[in-house]
PDB file of N, CA and C in Angstrom:
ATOM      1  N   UNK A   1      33.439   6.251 -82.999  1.00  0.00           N
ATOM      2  CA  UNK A   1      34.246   5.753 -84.083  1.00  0.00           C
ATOM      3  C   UNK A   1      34.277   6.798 -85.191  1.00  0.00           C
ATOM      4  N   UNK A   2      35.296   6.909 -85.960  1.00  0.00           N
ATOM      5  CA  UNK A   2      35.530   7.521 -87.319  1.00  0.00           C
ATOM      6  C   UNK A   2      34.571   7.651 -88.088  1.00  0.00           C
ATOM      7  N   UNK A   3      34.414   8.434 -88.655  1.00  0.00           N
ATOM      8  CA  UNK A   3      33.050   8.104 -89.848  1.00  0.00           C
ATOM      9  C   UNK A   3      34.152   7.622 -91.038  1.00  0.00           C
ATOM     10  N   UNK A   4      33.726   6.431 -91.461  1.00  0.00           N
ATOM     11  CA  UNK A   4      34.540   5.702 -92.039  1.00  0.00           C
ATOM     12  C   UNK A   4      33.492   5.603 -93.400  1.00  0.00           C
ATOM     13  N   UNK A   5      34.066   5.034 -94.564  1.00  0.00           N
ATOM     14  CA  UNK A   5      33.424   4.190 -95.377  1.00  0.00           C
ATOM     15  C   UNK A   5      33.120   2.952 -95.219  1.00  0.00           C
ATOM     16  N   UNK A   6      31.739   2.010 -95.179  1.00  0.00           N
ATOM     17  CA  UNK A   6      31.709   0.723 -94.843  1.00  0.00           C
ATOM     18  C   UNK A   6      32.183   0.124 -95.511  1.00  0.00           C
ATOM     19  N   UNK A   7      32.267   0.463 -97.023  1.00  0.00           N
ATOM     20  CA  UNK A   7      33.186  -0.116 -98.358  1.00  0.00           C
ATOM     21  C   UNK A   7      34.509  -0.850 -97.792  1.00  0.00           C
ATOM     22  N   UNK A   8      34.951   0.619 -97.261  1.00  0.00           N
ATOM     23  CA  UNK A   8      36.270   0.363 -97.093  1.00  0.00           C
ATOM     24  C   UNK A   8      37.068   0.183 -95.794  1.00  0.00           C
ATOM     25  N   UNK A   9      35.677  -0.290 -95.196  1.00  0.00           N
ATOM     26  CA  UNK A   9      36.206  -0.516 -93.793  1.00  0.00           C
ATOM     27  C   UNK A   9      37.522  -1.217 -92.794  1.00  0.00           C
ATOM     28  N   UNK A  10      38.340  -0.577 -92.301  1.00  0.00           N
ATOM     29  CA  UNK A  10      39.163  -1.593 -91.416  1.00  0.00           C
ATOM     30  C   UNK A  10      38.760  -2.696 -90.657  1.00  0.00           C
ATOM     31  N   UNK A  11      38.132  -2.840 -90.476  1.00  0.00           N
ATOM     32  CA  UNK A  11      37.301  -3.599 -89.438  1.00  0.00           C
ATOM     33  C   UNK A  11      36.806  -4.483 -90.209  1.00  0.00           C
ATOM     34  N   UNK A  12      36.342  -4.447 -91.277  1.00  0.00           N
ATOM     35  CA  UNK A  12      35.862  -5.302 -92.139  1.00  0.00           C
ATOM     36  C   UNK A  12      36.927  -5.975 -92.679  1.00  0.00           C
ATOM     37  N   UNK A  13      38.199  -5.161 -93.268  1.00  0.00           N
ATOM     38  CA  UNK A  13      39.326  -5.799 -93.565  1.00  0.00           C
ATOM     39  C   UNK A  13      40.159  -6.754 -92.778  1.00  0.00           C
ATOM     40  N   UNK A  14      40.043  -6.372 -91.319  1.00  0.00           N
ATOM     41  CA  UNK A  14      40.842  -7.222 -90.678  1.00  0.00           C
ATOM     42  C   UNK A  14      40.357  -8.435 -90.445  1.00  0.00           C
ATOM     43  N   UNK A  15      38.650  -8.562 -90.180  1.00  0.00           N
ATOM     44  CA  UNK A  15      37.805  -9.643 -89.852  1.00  0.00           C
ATOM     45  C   UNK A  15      37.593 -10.633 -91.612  1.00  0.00           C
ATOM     46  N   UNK A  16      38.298 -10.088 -92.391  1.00  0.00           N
ATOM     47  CA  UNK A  16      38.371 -10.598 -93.710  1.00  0.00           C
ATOM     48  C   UNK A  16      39.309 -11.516 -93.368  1.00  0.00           C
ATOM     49  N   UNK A  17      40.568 -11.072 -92.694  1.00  0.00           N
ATOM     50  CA  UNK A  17      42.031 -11.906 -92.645  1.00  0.00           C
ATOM     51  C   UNK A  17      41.407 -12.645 -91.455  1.00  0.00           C
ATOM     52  N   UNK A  18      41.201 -12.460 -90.705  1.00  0.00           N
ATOM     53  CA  UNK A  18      41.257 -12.975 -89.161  1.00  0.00           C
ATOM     54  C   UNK A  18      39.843 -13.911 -89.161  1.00  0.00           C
ATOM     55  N   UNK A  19      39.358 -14.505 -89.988  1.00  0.00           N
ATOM     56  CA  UNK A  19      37.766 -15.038 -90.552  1.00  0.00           C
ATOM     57  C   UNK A  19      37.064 -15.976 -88.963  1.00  0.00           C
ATOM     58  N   UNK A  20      37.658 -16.528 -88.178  1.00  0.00           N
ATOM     59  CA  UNK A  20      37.017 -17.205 -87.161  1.00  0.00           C
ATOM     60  C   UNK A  20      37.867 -17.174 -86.048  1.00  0.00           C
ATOM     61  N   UNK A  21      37.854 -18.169 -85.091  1.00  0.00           N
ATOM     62  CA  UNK A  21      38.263 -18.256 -84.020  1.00  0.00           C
ATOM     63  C   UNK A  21      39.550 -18.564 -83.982  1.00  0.00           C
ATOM     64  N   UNK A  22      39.569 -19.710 -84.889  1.00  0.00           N
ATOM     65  CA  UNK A  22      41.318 -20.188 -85.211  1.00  0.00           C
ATOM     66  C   UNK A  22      41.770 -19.715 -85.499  1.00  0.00           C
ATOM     67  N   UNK A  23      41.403 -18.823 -86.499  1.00  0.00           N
ATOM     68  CA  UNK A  23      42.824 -17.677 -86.555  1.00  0.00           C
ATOM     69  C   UNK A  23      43.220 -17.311 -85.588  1.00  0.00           C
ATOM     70  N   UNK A  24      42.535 -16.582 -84.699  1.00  0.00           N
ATOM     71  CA  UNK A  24      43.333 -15.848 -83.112  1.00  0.00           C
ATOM     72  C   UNK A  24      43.575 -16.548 -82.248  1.00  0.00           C
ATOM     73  N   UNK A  25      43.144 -18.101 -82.167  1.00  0.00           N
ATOM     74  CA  UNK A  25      43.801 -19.090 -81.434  1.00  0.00           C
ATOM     75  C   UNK A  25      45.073 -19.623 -81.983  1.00  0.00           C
ATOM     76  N   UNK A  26      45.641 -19.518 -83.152  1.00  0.00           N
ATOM     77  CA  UNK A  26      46.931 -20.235 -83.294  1.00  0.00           C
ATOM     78  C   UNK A  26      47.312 -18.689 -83.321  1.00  0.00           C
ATOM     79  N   UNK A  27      46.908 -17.826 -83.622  1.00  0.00           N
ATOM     80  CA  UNK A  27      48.228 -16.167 -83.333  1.00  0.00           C
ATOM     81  C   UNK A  27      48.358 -15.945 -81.907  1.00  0.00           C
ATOM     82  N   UNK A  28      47.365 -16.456 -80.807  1.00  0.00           N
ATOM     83  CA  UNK A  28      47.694 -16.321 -79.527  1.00  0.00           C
ATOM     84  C   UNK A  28      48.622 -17.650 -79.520  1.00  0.00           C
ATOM     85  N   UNK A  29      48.797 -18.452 -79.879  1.00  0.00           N
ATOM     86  CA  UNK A  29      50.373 -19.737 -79.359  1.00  0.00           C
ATOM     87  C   UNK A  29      51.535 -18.369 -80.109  1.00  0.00           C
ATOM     88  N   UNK A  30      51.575 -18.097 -80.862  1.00  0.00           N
ATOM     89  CA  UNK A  30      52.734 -17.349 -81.126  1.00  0.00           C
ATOM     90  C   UNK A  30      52.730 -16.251 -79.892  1.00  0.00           C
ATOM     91  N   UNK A  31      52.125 -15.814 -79.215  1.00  0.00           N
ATOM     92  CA  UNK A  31      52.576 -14.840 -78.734  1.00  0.00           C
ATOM     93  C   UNK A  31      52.686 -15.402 -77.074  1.00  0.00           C
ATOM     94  N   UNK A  32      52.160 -16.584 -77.381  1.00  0.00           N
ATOM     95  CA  UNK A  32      52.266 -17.442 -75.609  1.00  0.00           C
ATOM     96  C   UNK A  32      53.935 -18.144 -75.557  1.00  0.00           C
ATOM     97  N   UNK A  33      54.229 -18.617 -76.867  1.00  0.00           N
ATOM     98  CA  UNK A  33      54.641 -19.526 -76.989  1.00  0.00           C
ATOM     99  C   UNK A  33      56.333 -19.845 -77.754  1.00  0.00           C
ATOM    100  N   UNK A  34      56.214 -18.482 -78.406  1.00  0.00           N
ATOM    101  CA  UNK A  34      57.011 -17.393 -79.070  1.00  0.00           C
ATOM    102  C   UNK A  34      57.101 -17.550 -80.398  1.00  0.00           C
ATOM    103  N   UNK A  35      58.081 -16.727 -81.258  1.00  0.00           N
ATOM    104  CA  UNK A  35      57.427 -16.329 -82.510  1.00  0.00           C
ATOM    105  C   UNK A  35      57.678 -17.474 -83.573  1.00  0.00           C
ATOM    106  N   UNK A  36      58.490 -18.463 -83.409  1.00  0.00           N
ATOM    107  CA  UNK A  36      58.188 -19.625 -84.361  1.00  0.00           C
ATOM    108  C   UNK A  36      57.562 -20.872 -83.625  1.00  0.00           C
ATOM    109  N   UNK A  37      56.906 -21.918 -84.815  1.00  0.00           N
ATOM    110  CA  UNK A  37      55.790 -22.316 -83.761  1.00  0.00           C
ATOM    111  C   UNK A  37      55.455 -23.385 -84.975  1.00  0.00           C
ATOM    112  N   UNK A  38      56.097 -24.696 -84.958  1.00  0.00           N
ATOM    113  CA  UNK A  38      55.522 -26.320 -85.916  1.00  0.00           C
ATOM    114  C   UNK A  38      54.432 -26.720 -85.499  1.00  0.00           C
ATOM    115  N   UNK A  39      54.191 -26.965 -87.078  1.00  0.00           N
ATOM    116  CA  UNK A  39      52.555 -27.438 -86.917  1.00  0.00           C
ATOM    117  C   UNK A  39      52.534 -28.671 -85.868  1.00  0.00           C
ATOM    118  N   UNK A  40      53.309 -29.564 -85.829  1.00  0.00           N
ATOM    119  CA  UNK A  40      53.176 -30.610 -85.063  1.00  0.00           C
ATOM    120  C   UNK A  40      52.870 -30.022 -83.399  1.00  0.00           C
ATOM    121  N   UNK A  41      53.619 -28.722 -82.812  1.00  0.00           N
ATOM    122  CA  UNK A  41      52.745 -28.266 -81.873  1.00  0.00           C
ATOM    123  C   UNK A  41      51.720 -27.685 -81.627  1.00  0.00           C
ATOM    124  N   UNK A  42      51.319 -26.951 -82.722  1.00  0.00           N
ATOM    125  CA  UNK A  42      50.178 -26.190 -83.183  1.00  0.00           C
ATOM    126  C   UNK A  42      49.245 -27.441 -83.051  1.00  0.00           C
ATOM    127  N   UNK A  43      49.076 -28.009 -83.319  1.00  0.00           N
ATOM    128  CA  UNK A  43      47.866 -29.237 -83.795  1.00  0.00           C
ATOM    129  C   UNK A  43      47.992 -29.542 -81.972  1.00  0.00           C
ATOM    130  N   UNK A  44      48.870 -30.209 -81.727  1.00  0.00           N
ATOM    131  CA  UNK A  44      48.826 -30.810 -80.219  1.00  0.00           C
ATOM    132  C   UNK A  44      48.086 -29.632 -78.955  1.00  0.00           C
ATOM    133  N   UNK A  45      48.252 -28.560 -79.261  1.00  0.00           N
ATOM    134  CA  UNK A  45      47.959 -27.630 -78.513  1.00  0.00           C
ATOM    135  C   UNK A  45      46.835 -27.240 -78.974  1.00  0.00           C
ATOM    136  N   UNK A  46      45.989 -26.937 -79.681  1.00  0.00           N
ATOM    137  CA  UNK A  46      44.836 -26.219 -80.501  1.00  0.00           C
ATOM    138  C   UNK A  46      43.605 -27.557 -80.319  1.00  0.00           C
ATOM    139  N   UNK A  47      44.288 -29.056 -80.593  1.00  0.00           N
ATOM    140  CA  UNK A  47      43.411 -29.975 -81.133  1.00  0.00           C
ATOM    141  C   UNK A  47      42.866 -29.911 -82.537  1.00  0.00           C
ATOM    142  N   UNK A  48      43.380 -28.862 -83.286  1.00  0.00           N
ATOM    143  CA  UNK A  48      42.623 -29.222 -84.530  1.00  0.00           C
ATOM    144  C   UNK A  48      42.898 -30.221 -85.579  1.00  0.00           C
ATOM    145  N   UNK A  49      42.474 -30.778 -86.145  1.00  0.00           N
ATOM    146  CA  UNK A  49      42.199 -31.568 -87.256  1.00  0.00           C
ATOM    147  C   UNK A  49      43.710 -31.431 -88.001  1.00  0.00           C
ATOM    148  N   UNK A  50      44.389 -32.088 -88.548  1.00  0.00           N
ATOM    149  CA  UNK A  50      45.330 -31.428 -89.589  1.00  0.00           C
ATOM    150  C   UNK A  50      44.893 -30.516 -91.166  1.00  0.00           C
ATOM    151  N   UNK A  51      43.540 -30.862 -91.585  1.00  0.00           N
ATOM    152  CA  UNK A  51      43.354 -30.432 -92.444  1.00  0.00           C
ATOM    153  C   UNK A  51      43.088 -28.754 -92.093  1.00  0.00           C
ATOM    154  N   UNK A  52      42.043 -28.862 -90.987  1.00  0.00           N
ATOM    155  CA  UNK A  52      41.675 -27.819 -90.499  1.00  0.00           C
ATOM    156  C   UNK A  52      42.937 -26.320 -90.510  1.00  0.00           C
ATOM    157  N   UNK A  53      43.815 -27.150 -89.380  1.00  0.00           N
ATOM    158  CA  UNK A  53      45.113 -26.608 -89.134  1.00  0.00           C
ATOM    159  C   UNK A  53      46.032 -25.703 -90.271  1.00  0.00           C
ATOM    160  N   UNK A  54      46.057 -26.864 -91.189  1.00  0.00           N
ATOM    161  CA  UNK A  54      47.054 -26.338 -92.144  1.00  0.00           C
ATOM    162  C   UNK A  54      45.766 -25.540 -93.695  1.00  0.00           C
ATOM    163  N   UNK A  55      44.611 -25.662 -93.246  1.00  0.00           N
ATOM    164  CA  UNK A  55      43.873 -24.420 -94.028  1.00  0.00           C
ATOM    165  C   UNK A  55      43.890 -22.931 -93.602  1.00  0.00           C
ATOM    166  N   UNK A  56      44.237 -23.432 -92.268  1.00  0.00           N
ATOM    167  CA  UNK A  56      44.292 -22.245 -91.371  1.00  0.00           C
ATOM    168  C   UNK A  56      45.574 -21.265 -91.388  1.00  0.00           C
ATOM    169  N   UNK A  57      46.732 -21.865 -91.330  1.00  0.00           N
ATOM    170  CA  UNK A  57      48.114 -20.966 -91.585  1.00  0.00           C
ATOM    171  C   UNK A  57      47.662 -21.446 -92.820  1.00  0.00           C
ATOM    172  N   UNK A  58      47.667 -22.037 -94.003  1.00  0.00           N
ATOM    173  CA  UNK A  58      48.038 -21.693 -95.565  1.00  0.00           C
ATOM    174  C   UNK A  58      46.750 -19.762 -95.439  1.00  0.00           C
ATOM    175  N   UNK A  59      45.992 -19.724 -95.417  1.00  0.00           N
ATOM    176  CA  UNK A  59      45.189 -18.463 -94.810  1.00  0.00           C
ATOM    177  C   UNK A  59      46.228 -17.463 -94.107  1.00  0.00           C
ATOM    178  N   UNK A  60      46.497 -17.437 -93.114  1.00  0.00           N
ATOM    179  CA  UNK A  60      47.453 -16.712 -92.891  1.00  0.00           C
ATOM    180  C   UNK A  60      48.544 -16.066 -93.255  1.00  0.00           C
ATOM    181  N   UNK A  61      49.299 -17.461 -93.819  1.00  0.00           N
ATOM    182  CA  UNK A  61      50.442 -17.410 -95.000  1.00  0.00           C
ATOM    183  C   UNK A  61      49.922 -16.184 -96.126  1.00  0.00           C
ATOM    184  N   UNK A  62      49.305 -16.617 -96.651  1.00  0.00           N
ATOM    185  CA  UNK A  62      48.435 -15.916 -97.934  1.00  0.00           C
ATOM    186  C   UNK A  62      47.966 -14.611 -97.318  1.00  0.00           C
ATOM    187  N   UNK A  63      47.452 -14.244 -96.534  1.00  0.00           N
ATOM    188  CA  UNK A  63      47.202 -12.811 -95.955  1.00  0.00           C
ATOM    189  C   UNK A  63      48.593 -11.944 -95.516  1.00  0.00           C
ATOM    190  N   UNK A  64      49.513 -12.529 -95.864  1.00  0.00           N
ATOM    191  CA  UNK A  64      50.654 -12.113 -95.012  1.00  0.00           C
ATOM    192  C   UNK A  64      51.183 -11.695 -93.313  1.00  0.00           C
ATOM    193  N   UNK A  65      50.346 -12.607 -92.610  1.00  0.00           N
ATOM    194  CA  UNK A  65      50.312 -12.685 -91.185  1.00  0.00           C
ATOM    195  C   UNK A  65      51.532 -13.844 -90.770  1.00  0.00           C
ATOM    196  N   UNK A  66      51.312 -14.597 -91.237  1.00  0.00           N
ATOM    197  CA  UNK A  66      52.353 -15.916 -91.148  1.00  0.00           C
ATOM    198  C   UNK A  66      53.672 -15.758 -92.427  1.00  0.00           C
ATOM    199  N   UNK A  67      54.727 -16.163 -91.922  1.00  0.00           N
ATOM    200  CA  UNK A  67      56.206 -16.694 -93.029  1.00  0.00           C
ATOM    201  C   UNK A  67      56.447 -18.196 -92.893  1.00  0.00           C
ATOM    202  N   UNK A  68      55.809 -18.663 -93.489  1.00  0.00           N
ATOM    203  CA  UNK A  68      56.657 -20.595 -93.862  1.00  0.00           C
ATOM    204  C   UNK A  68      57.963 -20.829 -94.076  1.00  0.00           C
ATOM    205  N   UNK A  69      58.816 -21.521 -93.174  1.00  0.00           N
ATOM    206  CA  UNK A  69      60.390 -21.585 -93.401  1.00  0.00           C
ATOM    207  C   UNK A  69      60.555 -22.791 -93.289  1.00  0.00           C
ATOM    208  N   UNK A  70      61.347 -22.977 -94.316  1.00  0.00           N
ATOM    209  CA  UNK A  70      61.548 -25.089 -94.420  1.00  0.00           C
ATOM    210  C   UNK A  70      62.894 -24.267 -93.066  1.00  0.00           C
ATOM    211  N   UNK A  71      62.720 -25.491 -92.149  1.00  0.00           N
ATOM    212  CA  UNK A  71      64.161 -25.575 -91.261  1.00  0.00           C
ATOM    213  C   UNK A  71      65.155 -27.026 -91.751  1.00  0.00           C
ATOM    214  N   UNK A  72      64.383 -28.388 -92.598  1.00  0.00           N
ATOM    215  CA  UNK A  72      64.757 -29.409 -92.850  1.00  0.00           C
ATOM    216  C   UNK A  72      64.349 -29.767 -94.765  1.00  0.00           C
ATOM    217  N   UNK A  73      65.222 -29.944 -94.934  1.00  0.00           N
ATOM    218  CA  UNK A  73      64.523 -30.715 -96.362  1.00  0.00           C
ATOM    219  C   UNK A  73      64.703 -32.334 -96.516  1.00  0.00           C
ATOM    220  N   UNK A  74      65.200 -32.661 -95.694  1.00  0.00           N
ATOM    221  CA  UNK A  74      64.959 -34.432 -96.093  1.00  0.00           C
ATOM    222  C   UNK A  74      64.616 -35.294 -94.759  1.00  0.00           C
ATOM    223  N   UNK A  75      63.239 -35.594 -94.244  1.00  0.00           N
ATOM    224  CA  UNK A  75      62.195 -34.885 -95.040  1.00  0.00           C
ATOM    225  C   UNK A  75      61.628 -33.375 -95.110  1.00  0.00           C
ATOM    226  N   UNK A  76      61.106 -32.774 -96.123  1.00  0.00           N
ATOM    227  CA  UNK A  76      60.950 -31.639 -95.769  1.00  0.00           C
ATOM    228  C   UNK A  76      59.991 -31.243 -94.709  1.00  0.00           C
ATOM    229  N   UNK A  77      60.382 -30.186 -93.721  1.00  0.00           N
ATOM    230  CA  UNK A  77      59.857 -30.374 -92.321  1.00  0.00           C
ATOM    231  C   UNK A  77      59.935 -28.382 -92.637  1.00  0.00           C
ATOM    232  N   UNK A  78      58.783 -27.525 -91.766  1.00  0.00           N
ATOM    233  CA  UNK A  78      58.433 -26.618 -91.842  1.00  0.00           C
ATOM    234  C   UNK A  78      58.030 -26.077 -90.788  1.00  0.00           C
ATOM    235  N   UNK A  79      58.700 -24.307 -90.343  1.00  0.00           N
ATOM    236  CA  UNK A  79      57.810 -23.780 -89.162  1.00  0.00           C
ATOM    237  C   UNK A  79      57.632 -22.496 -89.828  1.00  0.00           C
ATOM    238  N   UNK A  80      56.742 -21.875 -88.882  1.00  0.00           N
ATOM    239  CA  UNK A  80      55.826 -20.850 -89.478  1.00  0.00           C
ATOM    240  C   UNK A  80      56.170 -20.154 -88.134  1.00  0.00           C
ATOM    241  N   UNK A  81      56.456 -18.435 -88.833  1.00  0.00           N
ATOM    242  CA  UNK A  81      56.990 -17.436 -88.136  1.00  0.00           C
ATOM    243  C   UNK A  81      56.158 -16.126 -88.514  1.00  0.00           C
ATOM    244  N   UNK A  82      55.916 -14.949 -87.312  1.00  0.00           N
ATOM    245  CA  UNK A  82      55.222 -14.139 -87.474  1.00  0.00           C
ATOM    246  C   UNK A  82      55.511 -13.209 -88.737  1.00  0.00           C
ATOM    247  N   UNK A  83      55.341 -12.836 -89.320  1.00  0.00           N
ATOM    248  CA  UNK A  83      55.598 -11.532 -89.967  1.00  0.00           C
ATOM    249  C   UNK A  83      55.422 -10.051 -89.160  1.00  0.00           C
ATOM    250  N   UNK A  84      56.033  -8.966 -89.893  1.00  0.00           N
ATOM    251  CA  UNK A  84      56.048  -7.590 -89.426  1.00  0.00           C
ATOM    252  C   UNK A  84      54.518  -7.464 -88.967  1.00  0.00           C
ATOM    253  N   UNK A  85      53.630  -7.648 -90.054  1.00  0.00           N
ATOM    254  CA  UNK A  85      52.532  -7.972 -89.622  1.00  0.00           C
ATOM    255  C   UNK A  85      51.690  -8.547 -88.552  1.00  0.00           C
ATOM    256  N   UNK A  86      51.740  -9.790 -88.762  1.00  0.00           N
ATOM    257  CA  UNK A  86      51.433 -10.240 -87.112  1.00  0.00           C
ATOM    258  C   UNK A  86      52.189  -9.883 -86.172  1.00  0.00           C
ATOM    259  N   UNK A  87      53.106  -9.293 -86.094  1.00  0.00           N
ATOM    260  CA  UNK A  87      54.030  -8.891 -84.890  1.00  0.00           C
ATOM    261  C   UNK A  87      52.398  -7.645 -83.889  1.00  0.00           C
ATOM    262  N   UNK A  88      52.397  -6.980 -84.997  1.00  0.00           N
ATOM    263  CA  UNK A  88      51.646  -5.853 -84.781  1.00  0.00           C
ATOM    264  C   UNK A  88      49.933  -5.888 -84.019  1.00  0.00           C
ATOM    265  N   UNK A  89      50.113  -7.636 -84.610  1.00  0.00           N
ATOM    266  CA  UNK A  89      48.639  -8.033 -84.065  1.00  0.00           C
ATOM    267  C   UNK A  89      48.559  -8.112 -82.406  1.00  0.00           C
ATOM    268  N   UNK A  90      49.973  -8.163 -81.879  1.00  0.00           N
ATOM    269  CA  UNK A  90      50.173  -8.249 -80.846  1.00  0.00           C
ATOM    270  C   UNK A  90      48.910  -7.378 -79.772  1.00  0.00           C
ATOM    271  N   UNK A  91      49.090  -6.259 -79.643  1.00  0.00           N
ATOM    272  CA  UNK A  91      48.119  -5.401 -79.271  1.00  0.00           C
ATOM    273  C   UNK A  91      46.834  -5.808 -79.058  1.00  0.00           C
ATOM    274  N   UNK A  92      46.118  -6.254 -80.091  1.00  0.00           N
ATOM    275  CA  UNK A  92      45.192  -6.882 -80.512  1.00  0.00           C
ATOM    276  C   UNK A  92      44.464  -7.970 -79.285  1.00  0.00           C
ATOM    277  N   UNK A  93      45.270  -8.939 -79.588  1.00  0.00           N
ATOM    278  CA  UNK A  93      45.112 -10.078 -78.431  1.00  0.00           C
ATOM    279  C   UNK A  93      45.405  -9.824 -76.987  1.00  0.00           C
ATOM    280  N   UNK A  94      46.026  -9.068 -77.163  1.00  0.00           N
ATOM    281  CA  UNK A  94      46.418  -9.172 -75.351  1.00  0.00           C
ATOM    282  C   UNK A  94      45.143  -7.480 -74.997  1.00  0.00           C
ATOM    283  N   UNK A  95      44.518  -6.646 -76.061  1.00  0.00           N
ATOM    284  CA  UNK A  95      43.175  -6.288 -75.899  1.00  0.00           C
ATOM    285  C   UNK A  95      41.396  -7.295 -75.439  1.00  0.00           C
ATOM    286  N   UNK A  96      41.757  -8.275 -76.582  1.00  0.00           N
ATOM    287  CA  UNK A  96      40.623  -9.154 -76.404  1.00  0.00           C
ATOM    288  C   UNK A  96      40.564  -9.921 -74.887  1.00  0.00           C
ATOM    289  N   UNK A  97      42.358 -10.169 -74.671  1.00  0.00           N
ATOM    290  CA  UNK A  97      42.707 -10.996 -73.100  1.00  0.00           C
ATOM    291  C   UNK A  97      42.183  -9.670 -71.903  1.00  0.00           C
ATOM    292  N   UNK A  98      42.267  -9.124 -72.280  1.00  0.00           N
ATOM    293  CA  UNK A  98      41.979  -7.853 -71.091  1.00  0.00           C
ATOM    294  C   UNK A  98      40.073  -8.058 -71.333  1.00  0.00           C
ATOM    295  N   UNK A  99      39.519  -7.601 -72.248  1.00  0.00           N
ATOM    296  CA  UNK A  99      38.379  -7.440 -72.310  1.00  0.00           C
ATOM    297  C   UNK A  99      37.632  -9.009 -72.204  1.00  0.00           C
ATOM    298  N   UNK A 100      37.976 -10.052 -72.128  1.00  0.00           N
ATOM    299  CA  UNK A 100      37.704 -11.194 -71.953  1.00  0.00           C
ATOM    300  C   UNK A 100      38.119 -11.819 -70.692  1.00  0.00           C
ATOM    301  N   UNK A 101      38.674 -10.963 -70.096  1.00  0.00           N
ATOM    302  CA  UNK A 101      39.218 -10.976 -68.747  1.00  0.00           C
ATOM    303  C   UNK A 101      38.147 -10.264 -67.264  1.00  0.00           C
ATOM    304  N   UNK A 102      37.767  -9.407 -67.974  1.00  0.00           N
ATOM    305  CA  UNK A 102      36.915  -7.966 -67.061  1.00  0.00           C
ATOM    306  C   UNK A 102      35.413  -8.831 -67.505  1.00  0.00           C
ATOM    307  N   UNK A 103      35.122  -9.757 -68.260  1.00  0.00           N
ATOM    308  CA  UNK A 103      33.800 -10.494 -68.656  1.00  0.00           C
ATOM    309  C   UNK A 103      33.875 -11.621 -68.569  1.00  0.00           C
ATOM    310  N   UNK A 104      33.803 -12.068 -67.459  1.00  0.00           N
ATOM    311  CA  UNK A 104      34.348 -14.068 -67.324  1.00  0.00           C
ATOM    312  C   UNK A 104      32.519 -14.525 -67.420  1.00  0.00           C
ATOM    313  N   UNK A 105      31.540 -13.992 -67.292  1.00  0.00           N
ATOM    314  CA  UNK A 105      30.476 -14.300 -67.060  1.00  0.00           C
ATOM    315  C   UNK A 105      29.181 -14.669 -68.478  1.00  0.00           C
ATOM    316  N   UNK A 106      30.237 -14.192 -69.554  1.00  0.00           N
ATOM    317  CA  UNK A 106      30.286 -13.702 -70.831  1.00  0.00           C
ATOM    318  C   UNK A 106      30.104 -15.791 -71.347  1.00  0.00           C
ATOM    319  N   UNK A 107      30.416 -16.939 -70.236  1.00  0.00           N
ATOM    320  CA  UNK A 107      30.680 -17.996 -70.323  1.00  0.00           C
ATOM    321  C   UNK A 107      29.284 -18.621 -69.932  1.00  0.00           C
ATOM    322  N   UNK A 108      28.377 -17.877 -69.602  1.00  0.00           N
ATOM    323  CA  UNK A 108      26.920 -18.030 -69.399  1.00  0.00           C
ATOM    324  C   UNK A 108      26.426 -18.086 -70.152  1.00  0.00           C
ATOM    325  N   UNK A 109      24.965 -19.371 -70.710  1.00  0.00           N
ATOM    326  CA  UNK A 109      24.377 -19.146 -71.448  1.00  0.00           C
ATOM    327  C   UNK A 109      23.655 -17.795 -71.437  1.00  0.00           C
ATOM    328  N   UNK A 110      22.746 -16.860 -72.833  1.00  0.00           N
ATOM    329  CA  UNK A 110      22.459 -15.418 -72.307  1.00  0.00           C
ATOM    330  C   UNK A 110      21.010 -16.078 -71.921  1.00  0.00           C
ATOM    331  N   UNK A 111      20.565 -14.938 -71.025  1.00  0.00           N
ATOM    332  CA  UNK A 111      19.100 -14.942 -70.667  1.00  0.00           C
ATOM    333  C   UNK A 111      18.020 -14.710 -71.946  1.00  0.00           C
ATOM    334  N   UNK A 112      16.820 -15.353 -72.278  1.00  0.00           N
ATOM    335  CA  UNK A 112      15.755 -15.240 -73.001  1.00  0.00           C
ATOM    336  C   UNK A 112      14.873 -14.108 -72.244  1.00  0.00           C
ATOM    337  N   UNK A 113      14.270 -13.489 -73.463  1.00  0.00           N
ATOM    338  CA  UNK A 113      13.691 -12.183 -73.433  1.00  0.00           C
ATOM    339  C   UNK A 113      12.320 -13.111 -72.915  1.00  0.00           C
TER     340      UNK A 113
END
């Protein structure tokens, strides 16, 4: 790796935006599923909580990974679309799918020393 600053690390930055699992589980439905994507399927597909859910893209939103687009206003009804940004994350995930792919065993509890 680079000799980087830890200050100012990428890696640190991205795992800033990307904070747990849900994040890369609702950016993998965008890229399974294609690039706009209602919470009402998001929730059905993920199982999460609604609160959970929508802490999760408002996070996104706010990092600039996600775009919120009313498609309806009465009632107002909303889908959430990648940005230039997450477009780019693309790479990313279909890395982790490869390397999570070549380690299926990785699903084992680990062995005690």
């Amino acid at each position: 790796m680079k000799d980087i600053s830890r200050a100012h690390c990428p890696i640190r930055r991205a795992t800033d935006i990307l904070t747990d699992q849900w994040s890369f589980l609702i950016l993998r439905e965008f890229f399974l599923e294609g690039r706009k994507r209602r919470f009402q399927d998001l929730q059905q597909e993920l199982g999460l909580s609604p609160n959970t859910l929508s802490n999760r893209l408002k996070h996104l939103e706010n990092t600039g990974i996600l775009e919120r687009r009313l498609y309806s206003s009465h009632p107002p009804r909303a889908e959430y679309v990648l940005t230039e940004m997450g477009a780019r994350f693309g790479p990313v995930l279909e890395a982790l799918h490869d390397w999570g792919t070549s380690y299926p065993e990785t699903d084992k509890k680990p062995k005690s020393d």
